[in-house]
Protein backbone atom coordinates (compact mmCIF):
# COMPACT_ATOMS: atom_id res chain seq x y z
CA UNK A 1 -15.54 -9.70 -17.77
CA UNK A 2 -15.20 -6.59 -20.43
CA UNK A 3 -16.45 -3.63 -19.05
CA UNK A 4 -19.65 -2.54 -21.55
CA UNK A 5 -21.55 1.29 -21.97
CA UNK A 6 -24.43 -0.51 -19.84
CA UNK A 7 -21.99 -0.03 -16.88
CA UNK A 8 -22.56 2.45 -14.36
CA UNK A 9 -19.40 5.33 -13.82
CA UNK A 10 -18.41 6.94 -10.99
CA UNK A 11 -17.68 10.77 -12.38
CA UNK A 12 -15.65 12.19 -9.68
CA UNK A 13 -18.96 11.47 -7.23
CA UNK A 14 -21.37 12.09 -9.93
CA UNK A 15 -22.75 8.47 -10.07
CA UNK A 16 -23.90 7.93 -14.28
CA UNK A 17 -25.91 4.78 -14.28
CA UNK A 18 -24.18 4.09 -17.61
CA UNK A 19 -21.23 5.03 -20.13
CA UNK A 20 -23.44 6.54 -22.68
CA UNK A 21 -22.91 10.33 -23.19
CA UNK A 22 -25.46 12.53 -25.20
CA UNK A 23 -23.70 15.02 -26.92
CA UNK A 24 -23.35 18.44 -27.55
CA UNK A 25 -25.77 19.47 -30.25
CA UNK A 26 -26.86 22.76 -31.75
CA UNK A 27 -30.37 22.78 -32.13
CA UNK A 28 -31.29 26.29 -32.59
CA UNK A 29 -34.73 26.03 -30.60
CA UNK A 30 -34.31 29.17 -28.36
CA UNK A 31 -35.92 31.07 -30.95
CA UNK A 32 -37.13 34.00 -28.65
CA UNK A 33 -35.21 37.51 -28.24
CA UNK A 34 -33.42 36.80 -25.13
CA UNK A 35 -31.97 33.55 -26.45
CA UNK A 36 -33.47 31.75 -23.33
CA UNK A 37 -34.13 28.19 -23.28
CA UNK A 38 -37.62 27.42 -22.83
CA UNK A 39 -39.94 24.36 -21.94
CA UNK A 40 -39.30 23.26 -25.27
CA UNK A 41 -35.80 23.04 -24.61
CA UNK A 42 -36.43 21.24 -21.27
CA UNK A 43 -38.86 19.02 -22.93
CA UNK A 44 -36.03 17.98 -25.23
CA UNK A 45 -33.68 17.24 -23.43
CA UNK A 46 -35.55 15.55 -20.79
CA UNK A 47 -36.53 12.52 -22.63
CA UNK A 48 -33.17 11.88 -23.34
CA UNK A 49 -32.77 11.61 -20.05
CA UNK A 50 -31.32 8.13 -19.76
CA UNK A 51 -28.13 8.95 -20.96
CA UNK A 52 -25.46 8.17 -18.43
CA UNK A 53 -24.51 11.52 -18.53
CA UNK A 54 -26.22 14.77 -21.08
CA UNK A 55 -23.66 17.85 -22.73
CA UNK A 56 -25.69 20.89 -23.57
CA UNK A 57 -25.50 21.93 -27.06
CA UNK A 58 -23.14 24.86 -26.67
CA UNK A 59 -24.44 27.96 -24.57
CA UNK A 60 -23.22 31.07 -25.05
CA UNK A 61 -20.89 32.71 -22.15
CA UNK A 62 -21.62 36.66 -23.43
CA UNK A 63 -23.02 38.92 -26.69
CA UNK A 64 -19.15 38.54 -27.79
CA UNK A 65 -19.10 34.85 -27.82
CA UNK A 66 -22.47 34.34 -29.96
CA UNK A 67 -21.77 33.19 -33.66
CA UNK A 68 -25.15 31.81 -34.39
CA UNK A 69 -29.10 32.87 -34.34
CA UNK A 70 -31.25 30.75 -31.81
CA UNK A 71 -29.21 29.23 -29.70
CA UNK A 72 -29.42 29.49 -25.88
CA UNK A 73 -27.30 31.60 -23.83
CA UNK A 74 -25.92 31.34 -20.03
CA UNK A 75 -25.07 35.08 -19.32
CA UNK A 76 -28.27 36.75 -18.15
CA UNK A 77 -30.53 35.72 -15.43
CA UNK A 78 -33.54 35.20 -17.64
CA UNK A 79 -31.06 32.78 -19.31
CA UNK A 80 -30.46 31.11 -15.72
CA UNK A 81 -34.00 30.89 -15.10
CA UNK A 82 -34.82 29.40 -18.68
CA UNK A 83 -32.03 26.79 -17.92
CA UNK A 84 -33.62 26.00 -14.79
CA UNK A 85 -36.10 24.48 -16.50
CA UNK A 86 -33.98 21.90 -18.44
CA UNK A 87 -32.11 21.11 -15.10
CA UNK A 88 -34.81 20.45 -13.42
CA UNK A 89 -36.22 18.37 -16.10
CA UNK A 90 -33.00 15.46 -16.42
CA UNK A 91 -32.79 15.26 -12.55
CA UNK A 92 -36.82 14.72 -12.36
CA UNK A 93 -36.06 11.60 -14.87
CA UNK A 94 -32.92 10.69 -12.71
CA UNK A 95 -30.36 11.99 -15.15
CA UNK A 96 -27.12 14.09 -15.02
CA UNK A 97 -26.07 17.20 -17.37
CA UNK A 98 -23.44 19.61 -18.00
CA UNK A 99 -23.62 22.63 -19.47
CA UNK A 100 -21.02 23.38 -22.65
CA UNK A 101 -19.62 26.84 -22.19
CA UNK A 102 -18.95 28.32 -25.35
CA UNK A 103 -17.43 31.10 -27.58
CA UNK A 104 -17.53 31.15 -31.05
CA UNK A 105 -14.48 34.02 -31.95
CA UNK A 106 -14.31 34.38 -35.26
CA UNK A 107 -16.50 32.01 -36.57
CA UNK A 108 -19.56 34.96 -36.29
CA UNK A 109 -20.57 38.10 -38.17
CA UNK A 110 -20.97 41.54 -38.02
CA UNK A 111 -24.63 40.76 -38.18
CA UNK A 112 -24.49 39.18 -34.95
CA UNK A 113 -21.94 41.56 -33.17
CA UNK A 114 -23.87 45.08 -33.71
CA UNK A 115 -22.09 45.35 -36.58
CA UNK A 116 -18.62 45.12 -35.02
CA UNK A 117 -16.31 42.54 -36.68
CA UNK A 118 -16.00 39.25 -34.58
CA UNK A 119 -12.97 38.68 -31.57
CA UNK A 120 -10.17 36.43 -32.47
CA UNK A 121 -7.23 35.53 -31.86
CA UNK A 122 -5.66 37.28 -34.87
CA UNK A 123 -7.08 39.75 -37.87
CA UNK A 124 -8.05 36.41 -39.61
CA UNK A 125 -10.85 35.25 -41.49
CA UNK A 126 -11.97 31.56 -41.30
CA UNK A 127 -13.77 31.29 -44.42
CA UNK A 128 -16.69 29.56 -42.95
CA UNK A 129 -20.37 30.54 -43.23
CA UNK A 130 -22.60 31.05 -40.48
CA UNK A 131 -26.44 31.64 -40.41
CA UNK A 132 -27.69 34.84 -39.53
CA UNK A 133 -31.07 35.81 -39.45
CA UNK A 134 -30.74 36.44 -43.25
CA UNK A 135 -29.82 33.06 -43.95
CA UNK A 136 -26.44 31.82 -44.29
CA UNK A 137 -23.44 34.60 -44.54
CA UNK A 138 -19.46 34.28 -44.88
CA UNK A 139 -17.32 35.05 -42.16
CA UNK A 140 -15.48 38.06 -42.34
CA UNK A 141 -11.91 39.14 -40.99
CA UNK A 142 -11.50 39.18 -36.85
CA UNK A 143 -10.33 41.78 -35.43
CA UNK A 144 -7.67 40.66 -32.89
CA UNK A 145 -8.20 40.40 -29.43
CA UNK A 146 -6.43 43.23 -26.86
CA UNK A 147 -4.99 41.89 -23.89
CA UNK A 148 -8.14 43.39 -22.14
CA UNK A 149 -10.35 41.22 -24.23
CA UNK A 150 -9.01 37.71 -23.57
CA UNK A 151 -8.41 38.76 -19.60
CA UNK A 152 -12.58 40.05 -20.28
CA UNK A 153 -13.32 36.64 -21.89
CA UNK A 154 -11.71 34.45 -19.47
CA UNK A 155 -13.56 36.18 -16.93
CA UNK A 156 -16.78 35.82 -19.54
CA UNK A 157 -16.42 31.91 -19.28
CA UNK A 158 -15.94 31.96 -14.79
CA UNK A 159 -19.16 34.05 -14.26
CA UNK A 160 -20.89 31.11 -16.96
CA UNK A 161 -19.78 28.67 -15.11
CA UNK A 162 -21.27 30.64 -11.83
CA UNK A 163 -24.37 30.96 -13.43
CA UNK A 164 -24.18 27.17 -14.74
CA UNK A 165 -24.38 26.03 -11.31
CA UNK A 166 -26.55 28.28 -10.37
CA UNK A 167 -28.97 27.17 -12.77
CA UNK A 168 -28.49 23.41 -11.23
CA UNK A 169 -26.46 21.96 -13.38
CA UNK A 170 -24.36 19.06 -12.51
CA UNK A 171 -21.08 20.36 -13.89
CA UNK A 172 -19.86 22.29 -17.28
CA UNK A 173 -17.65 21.72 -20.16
CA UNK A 174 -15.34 24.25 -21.78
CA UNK A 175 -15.67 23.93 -25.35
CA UNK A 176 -12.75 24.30 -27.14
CA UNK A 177 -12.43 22.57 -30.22
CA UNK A 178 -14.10 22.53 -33.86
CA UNK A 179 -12.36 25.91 -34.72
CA UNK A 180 -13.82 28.03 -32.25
CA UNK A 181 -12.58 30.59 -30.16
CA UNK A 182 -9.98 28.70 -27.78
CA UNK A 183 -9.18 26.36 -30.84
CA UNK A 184 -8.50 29.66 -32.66
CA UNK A 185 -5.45 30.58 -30.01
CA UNK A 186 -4.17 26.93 -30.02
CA UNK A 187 -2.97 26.77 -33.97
CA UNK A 188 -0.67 28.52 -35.83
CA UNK A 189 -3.02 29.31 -38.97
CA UNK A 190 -4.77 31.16 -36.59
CA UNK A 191 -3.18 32.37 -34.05
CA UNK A 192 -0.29 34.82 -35.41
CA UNK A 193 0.41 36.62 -31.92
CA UNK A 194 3.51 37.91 -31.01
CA UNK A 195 2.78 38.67 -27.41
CA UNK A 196 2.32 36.10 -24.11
CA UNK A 197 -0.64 34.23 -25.79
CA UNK A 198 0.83 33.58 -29.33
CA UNK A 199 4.23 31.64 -30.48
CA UNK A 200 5.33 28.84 -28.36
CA UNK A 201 2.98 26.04 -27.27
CA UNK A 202 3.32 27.74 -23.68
CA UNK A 203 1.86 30.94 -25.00
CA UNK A 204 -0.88 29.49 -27.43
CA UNK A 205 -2.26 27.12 -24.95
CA UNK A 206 -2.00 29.84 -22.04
CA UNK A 207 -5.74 31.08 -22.38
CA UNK A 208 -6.53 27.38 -22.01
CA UNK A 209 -4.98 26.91 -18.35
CA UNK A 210 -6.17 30.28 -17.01
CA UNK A 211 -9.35 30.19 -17.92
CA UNK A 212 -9.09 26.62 -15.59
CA UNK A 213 -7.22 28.39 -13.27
CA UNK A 214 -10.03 31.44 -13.15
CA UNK A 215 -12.89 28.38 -13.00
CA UNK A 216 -11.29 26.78 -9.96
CA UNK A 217 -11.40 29.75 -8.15
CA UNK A 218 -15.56 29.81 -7.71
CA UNK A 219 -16.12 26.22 -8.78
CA UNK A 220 -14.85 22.47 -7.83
CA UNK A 221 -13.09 21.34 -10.88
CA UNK A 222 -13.68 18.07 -10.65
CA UNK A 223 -16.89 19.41 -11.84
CA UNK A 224 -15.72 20.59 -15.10
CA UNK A 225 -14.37 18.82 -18.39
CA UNK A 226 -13.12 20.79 -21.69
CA UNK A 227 -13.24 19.59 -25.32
CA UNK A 228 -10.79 19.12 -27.49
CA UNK A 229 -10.96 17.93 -31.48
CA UNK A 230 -7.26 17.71 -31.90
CA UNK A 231 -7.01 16.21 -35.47
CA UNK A 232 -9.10 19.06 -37.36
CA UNK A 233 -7.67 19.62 -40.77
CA UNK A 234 -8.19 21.57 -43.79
CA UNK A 235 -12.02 22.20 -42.40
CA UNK A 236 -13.59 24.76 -39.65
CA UNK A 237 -10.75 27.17 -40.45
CA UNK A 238 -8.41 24.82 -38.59
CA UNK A 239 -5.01 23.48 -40.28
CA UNK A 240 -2.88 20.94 -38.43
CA UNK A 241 1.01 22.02 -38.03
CA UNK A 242 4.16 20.54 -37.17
CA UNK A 243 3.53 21.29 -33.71
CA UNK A 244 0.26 20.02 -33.21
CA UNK A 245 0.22 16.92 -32.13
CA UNK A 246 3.39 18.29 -29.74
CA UNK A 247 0.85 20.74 -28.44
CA UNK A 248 -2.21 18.63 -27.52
CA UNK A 249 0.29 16.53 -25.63
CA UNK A 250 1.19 19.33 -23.31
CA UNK A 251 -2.45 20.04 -22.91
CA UNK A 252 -2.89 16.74 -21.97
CA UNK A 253 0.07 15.85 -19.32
CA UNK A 254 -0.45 19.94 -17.98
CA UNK A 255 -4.15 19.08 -17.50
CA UNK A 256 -3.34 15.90 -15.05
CA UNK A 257 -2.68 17.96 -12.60
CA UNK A 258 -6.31 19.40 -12.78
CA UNK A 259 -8.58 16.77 -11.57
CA UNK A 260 -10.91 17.72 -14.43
CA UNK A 261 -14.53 15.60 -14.43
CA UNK A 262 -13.05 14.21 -18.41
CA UNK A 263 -11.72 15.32 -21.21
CA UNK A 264 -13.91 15.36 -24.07
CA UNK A 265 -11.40 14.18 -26.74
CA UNK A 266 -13.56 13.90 -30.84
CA UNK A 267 -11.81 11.06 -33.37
CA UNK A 268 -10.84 12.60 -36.87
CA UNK A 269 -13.91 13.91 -38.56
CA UNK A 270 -12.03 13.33 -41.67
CA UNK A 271 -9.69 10.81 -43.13
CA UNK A 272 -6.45 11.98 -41.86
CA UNK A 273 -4.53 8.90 -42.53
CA UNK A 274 -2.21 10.53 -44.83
CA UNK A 275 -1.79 13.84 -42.81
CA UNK A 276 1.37 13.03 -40.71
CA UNK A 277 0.60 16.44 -38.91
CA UNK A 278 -2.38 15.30 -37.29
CA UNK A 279 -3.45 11.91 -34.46
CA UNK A 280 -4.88 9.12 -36.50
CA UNK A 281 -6.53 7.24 -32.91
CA UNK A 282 -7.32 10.26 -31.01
CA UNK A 283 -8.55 8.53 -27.56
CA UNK A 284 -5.52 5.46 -27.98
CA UNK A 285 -2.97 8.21 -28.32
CA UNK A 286 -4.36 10.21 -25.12
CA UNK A 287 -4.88 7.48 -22.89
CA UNK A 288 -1.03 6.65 -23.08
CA UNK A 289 -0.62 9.46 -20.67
CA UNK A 290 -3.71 11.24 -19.58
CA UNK A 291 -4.84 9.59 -16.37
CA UNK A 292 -8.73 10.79 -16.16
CA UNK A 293 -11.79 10.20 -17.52
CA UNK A 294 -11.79 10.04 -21.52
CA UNK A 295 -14.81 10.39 -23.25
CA UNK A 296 -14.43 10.03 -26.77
CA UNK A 297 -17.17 11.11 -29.72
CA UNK A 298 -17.74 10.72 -33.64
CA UNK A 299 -19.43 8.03 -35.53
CA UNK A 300 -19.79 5.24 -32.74
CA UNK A 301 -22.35 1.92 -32.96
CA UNK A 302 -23.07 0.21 -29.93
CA UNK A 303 -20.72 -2.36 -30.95
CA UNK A 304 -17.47 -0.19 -31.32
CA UNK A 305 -18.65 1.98 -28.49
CA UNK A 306 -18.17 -1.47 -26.25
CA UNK A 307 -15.12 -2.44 -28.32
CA UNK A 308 -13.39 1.15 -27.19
CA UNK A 309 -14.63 0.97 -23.11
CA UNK A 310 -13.14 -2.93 -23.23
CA UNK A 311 -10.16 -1.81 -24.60
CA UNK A 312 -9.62 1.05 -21.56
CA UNK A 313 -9.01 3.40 -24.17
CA UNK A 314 -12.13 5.49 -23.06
CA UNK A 315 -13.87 5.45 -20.06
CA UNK A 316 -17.40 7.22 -21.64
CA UNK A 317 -18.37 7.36 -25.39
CA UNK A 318 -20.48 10.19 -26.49
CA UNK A 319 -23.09 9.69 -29.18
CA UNK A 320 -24.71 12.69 -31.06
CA UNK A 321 -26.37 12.33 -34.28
CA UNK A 322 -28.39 8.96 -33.09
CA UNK A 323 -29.70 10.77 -29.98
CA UNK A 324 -31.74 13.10 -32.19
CA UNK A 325 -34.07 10.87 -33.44
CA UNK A 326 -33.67 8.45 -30.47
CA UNK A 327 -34.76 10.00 -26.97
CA UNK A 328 -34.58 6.03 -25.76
CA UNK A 329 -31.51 5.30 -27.23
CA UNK A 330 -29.88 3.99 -24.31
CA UNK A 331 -33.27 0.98 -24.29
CA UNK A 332 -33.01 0.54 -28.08
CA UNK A 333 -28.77 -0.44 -27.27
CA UNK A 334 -30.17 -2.25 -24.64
CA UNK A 335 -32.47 -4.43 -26.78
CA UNK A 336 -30.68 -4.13 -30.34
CA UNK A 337 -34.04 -2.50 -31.94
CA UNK A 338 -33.86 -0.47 -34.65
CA UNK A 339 -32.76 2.92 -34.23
CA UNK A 340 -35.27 5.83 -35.80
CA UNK A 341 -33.67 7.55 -38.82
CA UNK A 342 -32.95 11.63 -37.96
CA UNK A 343 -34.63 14.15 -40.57
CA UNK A 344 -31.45 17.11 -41.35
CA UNK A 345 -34.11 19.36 -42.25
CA UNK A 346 -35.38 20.02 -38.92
CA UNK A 347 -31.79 19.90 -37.42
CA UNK A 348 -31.45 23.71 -36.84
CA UNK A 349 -35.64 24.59 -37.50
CA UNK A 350 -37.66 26.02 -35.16
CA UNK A 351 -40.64 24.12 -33.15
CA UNK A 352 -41.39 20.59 -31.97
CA UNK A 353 -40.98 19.05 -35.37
CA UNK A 354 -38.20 16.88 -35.52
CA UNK A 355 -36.88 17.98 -31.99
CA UNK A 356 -39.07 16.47 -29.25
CA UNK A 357 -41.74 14.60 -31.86
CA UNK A 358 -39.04 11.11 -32.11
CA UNK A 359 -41.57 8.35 -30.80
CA UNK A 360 -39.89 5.89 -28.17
CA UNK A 361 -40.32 2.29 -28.83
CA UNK A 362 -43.27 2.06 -26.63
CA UNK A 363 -44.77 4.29 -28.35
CA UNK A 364 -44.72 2.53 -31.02
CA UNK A 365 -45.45 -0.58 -30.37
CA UNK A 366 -48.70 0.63 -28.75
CA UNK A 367 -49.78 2.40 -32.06
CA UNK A 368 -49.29 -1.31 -34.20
C-alpha cells in the first residue's frame, strides 16, 4: 500500500502523527519593541497545531541578522520567554515545532542596522526591497564580512539554537536559502571572496558545515534540519552558475554524514526549465543520494503531496500559503472540504485579523 501524508513519521525519535509540515512563514505579528513573540503569536500557531510537524517563520539569531520590522527574535531572554509561550502552546495540542534560525545579510538596511550598512558576504547589493518602518526601502551595498564577523555569526546561530531549546522547542532549522545570508556565501554572484570562505565549492559552502559543526557541539543534531532553495534564479539577488548544481551536491553527500532531523529542500519557485544552470526536480534529484529525511515545499495539493511521499522522493511535504487561512488543514485533507481562501493584505499586518481569525470547519458548520 502507498505510503500517504496521513501517515505518521518517525523524525529521528520525534514521533509526527503525520507527513504534513507547516511552513516557515513571515508574519510580522511581534509588533512590540523587543521583537518578542507574544500570546498572539502562540495563539497562532497553536491552532495549527495538527500539523505533523510546525517550522517557525524565521527568528532572528542577533541585531546583525534582522532584515525586517516585526518579526520575532531568539537572542534575548525576553525573546526566550515570549517563545515559551508558542512552545508550550503546540505541545498542549499534541504537536511538534522547530524553530527556523535565521540571518538575513544583505537583504536589510541601514534603517534596521543603526545606520550601519548590512553584513554580507561581499560589498554587494541585492537589489531587493525590504520594509522598514517607513514602508518599503531598497537594499543598499553590504559591507563584507571580516573573518571576525562570520566566526561572530556562526557563534550568533549556536547560542540560538541554545536558547531554541531552551525555550522548549522540539528541534531548529538553519535557514539558508531564498538569498539570505548563508545563500549569500554559497553563489558566485554573491560571494566574490578571495580568502578560506570564497572560490571553490569547499570554501563557499565552509560557513555551512561549521556552523553544523559549532551546533553539534551544545545540541543533538539529529535535532536540527537546514534549508536549502537550490534552483533560485534571476530573483532574491540569487543567480544560478555553472557550479551550482555541482555545489548543492556536495552539500548534500557532505551532509550524510550529519544525521541531520531533514533537509528542507524548496522546488523551483520559477520556471527554470530552460535554465540548464539550475535542478528542474529539486527533491527527485536529492533523493538519488541523500539518505535522510527530505521534506520538500512550494505549491503542493493534497493530491501531489501523496503522489511525491508514494514515489519515496520525499519523506515530509511542507505546505505554507494554505496553512494561513487553514488552522485545520490537516481535517479539511482529511475530508476533501474546501479549503478557506488567504487574504495577502493581512499577510505581514499587525493584529488578529487575518492571522488567528481563519474559522475551522466546525466552526462553521455550527454558524449555518
Amino acid at each position: 500500500m502507498s505510503k500517504t501524508i496521513f501517515e505518521p513519521y518517525n523524525l529521528n525519535g520525534l514521533q509526527l502523527r503525520n507527513r504534513i509540515v507547516m511552513a516557515p512563514m513571515t508574519r510580522s505579528r511581534a509588533d512590540n519593541e523587543g521583537n518578542v513573540a507574544t500570546e498572539l503569536i502562540a495563539e497562532y500557531y497553536r491552532q495549527r497545531a495538527s500539523a505533523g510537524l510546525i517550522i517557525t517563520e524565521g527568528t532572528f539569531i542577533s541585531p546583525e541578522a534582522v532584515g525586517y520590522i516585526n518579526v520575532p527574535a531568539i537572542y534575548s531572554k525576553d525573546q526566550i520567554e515570549g517563545w515559551k509561550l508558542t512552545t508550550q502552546a503546540v505541545h498542549q495540542e499534541g504537536g511538534s515545532i522547530f524553530a527556523q534560525l535565521w540571518h538575513t545579510g544583505a537583504i536589510s538596511h541601514p534603517d534596521l542596522q543603526n545606520g550601519n550598512k548590512p553584513l554580507g558576504p561581499s560589498a554587494v547589493n541585492p537589489n531587493q526591497q525590504v520594509f522598514t518602518f517607513e514602508g518599503f526601502k531598497d537594499t543598499v551595498e553590504a559591507q563584507a564580512m571580516t573573518i571576525a564577523d562570520i566566526k561572530r555569526t556562526i557563534n550568533d546561530f549556536k547560542q540560538a539554537a541554545i536558547n531554541a531549546f531552551e525555550a522548549g522547542f522540539d528541534g531548529v532549522e538553519i535557514h539558508s536559502a531564498n538569498g539570505f545570508l548563508l545563500q549569500q556565501f554559497l553563489h558566485k554572484n554573491s560571494n566574490h571572496r578571495t580568502d578560506e570562505y570564497g572560490g571553490s565549492i569547499e570554501n563557499r559552502t565552509r560557513i555551512i558545515f561549521e556552523i553544523l559543526d559549532e551546533l553539534k557541539t551544545v545540541i543533538d543534531l539529529s535535532k536540527a534540519g537546514i534549508r536549502f532553495n537550490p534552483s533560485v534564479h534571476g530573483i532574491m539577488g540569487i543567480e544560478a552558475d555553472d557550479e551550482t548544481i555541482a555545489l548543492y551536491n556536495y552539500i548534500a553527500n557532505r551532509l550524510n554524514d550529519y544525521n541531520l532531523a531533514y533537509i528542507h529542500l524548496t522546488e523551483p519557485f520559477t520556471d527554470v526549465s530552460n535554465v540548464s544552470l539550475a535542478i528542474q526536480n529539486v527533491a527527485k534529484h536529492f533523493r538519488g543520494f541523500y539518505k535522510g529525511t527530505i521534506i520538500t515545499n512550494v505549491r503542493y495539493t493534497k493530491e501531489t503531496a501523496n503522489k511525491v511521499i508514494a514515489s519515496g522522493d520525499a519523506n515530509l511535504v511542507a505546505f505554507g500559503v494554505p496553512f494561513i487561512a487553514n488552522p485545520d488543514l490537516v481535517e479539511r485533507f482529511k475530508t476533501d472540504a474546501v479549503l478557506n481562501a488567504p487574504d495577502p493584505n493581512t499577510f505581514y499586518t499587525s493584529g488578529e485579523k487575518g492571522y488567528t481569525d481563519y474559522p475551522k470547519m466546525t466552526e462553521v458548520s455550527n454558524s449555518i
